[in-house]
Protein backbone atom coordinates (compact mmCIF):
# COMPACT_ATOMS: atom_id res chain seq x y z
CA UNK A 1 0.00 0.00 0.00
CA UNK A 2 2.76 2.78 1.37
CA UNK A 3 5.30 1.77 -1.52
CA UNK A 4 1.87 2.13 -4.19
CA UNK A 5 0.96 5.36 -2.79
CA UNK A 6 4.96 6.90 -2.91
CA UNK A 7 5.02 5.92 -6.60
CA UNK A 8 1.35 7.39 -7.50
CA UNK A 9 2.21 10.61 -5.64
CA UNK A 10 5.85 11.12 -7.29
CA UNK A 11 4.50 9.91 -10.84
CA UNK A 12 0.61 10.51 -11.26
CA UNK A 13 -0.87 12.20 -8.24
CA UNK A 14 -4.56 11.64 -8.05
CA UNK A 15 -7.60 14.41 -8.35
CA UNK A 16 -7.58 14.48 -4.92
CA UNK A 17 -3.89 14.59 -3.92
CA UNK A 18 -3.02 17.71 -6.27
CA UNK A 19 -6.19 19.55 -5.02
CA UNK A 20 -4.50 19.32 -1.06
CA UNK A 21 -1.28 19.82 -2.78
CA UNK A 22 -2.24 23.05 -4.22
CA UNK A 23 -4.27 23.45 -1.05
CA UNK A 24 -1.19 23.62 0.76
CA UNK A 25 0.94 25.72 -1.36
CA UNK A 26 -1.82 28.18 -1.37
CA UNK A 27 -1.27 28.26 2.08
CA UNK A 28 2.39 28.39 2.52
CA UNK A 29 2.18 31.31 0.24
CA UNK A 30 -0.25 33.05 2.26
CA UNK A 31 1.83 32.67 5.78
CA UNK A 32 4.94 33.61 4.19
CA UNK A 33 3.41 36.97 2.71
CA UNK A 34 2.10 37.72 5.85
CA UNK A 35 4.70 36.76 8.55
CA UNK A 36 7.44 36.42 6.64
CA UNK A 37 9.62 32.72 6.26
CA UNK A 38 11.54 32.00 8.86
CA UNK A 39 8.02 31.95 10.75
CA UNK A 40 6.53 29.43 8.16
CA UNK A 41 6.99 26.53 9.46
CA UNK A 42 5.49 23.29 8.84
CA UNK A 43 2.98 23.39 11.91
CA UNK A 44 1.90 26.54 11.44
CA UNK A 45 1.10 25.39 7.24
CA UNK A 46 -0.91 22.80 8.97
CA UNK A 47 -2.55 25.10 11.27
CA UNK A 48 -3.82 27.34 8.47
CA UNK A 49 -5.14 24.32 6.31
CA UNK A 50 -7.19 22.76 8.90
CA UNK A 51 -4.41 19.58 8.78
CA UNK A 52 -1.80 17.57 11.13
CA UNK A 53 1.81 17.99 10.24
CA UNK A 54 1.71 14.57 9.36
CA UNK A 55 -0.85 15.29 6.71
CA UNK A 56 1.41 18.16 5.17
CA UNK A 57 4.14 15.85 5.43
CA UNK A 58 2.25 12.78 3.22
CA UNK A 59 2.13 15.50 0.73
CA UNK A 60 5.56 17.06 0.82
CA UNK A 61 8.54 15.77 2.46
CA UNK A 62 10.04 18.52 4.37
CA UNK A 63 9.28 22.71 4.73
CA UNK A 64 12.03 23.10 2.45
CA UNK A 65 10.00 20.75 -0.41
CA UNK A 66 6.94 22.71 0.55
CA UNK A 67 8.19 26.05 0.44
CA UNK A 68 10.26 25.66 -2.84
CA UNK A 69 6.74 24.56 -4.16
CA UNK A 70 5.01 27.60 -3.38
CA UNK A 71 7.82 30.01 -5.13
CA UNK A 72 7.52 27.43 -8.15
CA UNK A 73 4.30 28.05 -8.76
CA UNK A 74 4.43 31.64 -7.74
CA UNK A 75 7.63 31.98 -10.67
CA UNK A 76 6.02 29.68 -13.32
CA UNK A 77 2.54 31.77 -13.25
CA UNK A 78 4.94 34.90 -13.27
CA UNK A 79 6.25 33.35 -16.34
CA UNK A 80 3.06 32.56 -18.18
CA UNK A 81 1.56 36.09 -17.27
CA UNK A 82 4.74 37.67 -18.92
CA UNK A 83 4.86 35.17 -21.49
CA UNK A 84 1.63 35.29 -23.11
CA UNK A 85 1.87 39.60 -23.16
CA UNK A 86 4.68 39.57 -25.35
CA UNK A 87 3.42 36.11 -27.50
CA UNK A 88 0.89 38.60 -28.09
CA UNK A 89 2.65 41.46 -29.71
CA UNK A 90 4.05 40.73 -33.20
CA UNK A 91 6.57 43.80 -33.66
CA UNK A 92 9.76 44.61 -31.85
CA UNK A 93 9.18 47.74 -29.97
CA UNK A 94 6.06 46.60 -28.73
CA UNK A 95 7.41 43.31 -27.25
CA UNK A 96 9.31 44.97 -25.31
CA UNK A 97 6.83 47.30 -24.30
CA UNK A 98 4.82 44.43 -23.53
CA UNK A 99 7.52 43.02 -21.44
CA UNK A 100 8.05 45.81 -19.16
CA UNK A 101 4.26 46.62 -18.42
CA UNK A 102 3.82 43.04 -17.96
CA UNK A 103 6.84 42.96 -15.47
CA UNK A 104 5.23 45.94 -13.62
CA UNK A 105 1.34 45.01 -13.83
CA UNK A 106 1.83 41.30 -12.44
CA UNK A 107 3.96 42.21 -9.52
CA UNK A 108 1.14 44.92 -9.17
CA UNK A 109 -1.63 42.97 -8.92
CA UNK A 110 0.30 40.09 -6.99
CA UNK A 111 1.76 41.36 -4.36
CA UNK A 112 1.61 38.35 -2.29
CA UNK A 113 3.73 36.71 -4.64
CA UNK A 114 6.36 39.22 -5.06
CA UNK A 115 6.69 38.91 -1.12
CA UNK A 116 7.49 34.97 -1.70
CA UNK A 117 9.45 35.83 -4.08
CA UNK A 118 11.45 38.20 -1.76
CA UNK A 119 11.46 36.30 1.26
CA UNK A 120 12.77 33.24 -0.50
CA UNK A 121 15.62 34.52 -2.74
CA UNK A 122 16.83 37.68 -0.04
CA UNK A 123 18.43 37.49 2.97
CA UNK A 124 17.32 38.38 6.38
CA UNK A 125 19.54 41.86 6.33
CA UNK A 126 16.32 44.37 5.47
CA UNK A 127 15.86 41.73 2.24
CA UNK A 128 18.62 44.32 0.37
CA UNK A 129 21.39 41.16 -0.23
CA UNK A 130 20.55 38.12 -2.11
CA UNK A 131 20.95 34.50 -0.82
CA UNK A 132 22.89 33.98 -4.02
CA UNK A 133 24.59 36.04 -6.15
CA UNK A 134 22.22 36.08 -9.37
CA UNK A 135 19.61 33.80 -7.32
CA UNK A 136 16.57 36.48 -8.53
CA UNK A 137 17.20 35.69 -11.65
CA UNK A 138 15.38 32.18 -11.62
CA UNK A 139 14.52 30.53 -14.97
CA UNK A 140 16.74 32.89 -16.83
CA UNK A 141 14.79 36.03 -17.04
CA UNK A 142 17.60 38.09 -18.54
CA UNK A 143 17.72 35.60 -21.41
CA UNK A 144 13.98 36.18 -22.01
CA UNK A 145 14.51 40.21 -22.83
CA UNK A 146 17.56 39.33 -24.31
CA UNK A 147 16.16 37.36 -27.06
CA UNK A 148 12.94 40.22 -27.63
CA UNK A 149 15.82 42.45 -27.66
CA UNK A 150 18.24 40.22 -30.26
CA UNK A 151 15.03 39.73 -32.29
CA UNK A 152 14.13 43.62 -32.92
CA UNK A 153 18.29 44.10 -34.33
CA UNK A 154 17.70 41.43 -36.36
CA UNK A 155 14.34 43.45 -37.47
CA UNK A 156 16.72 46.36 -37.63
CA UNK A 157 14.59 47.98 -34.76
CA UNK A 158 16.84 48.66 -32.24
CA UNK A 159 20.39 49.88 -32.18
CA UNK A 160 23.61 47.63 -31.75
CA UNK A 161 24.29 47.03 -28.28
CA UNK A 162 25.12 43.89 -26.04
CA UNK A 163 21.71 42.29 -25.02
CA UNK A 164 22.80 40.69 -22.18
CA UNK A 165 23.86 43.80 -20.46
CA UNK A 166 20.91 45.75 -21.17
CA UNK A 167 18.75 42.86 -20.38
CA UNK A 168 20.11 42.76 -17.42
CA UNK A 169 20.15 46.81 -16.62
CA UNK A 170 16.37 47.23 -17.79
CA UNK A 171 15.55 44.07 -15.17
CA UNK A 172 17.36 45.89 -12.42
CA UNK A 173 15.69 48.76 -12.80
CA UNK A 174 12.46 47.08 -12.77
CA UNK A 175 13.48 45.28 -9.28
CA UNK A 176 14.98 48.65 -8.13
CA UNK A 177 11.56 50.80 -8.54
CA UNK A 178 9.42 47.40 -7.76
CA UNK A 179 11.65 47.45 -4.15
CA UNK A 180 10.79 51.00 -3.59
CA UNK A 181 6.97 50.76 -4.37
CA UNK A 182 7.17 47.37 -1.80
CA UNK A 183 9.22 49.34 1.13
CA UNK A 184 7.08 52.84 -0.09
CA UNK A 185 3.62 52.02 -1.17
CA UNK A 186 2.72 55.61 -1.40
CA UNK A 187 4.76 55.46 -5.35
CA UNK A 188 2.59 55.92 -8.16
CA UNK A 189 3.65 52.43 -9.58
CA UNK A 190 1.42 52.96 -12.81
CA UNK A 191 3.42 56.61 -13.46
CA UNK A 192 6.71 54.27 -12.79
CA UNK A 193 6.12 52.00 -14.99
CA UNK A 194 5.54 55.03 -17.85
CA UNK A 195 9.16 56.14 -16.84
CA UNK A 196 10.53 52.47 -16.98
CA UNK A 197 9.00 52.28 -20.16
CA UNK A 198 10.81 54.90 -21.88
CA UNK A 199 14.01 54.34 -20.17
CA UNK A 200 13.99 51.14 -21.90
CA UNK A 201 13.02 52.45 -25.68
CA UNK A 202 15.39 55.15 -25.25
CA UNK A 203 18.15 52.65 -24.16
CA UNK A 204 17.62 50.32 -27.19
CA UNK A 205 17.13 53.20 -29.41
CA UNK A 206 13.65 52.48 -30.12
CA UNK A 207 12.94 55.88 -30.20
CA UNK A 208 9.54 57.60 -28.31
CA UNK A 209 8.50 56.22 -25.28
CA UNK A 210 5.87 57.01 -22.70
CA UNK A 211 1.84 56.49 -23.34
CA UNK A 212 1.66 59.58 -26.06
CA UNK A 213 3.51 57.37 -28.98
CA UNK A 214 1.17 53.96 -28.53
């Protein structure tokens, strides 16, 4: 019975099983938006799904497991929110456009999950120092802007420049005004994300910028 279970849960979880599963993350990622991770722990998951411990653990073997989960899910619906803004656009200029409201709006309207995000990939030190050196950059996010950006030289859109490095400037810059709007909530965010948006255009050479030129 115990071995038939492991194997069903690690290969083909049933109906049931993924429901507590995602029962549980949506929990995890509730406690550690609200009190922070270090005070997530696994009894207090269980407390705030109405389970044992023993019942989190038949689901996921340690906090760790649990909590990795949660920013998982948190990154890959990120992802797809991102993602299918910029599958949308067909031209260069407003990929990228499309990329950086995208950025802005989903962290926006998900502030819960930029906390997770936060609390899992920053240290303890006012969250200003990652855990690890490039850690925030899960799933290769630089490499996603990079290619929009390769794609609209090849178009003959943009100007010559190294995409890596400007992938990687615009990106900061997003998490630099998206850190101020988290520890200052009194930033216009929407008027940010105006200014992002032409710092980027004018730093590919994409010319315009700002709400007047769409």
């Amino acid at each position: 019975m115990a071995s038939r279970r492991a194997g069903r849960s690690a290969d083909s979880p049933t109906f049931t099983e993924q429901a507590r599963r995602r029962q549980l993350i949506e929990c995890t990622i509730d406690l550690i938006s609200t009190k922070g991770y270090p005070a997530t722990s696994l009894s207090a998951i269980a407390e705030q799904a109405g389970l044992s411990k023993a019942a989190v653990l038949y689901h996921f073997s340690s906090k760790d497991n649990l909590t990795r989960a949660a920013l998982d899910h948190v990154l890959e619906d990120f992802t797809a929110y991102v993602g299918e803004r910029v599958a949308a656009e067909a031209d260069p200029r407003a990929a990228v456009i499309a990329y950086v409201r995208a950025m802005i709006g989903y962290q926006q309207a998900h502030r819960r999950h930029v906390r997770v995000i936060t609390e899992m990939l920053l240290d303890d030190h006012g969250g200003t120092r990652l855990k690890t050196p490039g850690g925030h950059d899960t799933a290769g996010r630089w490499q996603t802007l990079a290619d929009l950006l390769a794609a609209g030289q090849r178009a003959g859109s943009f100007r010559p420049f190294d995409v890596r490095t400007v992938s990687l400037a615009v990106g900061g810059a997003i998490d630099g005004v998206i850190g101020h709007w988290l520890a200052h909530p009194d930033l216009d965010l929407d008027a940010a994300a105006d200014e992002l948006e032409t710092f980027t255009l004018n730093a590919i050479g994409a010319g315009g910028g700002g709400r007047a030129d769409r």
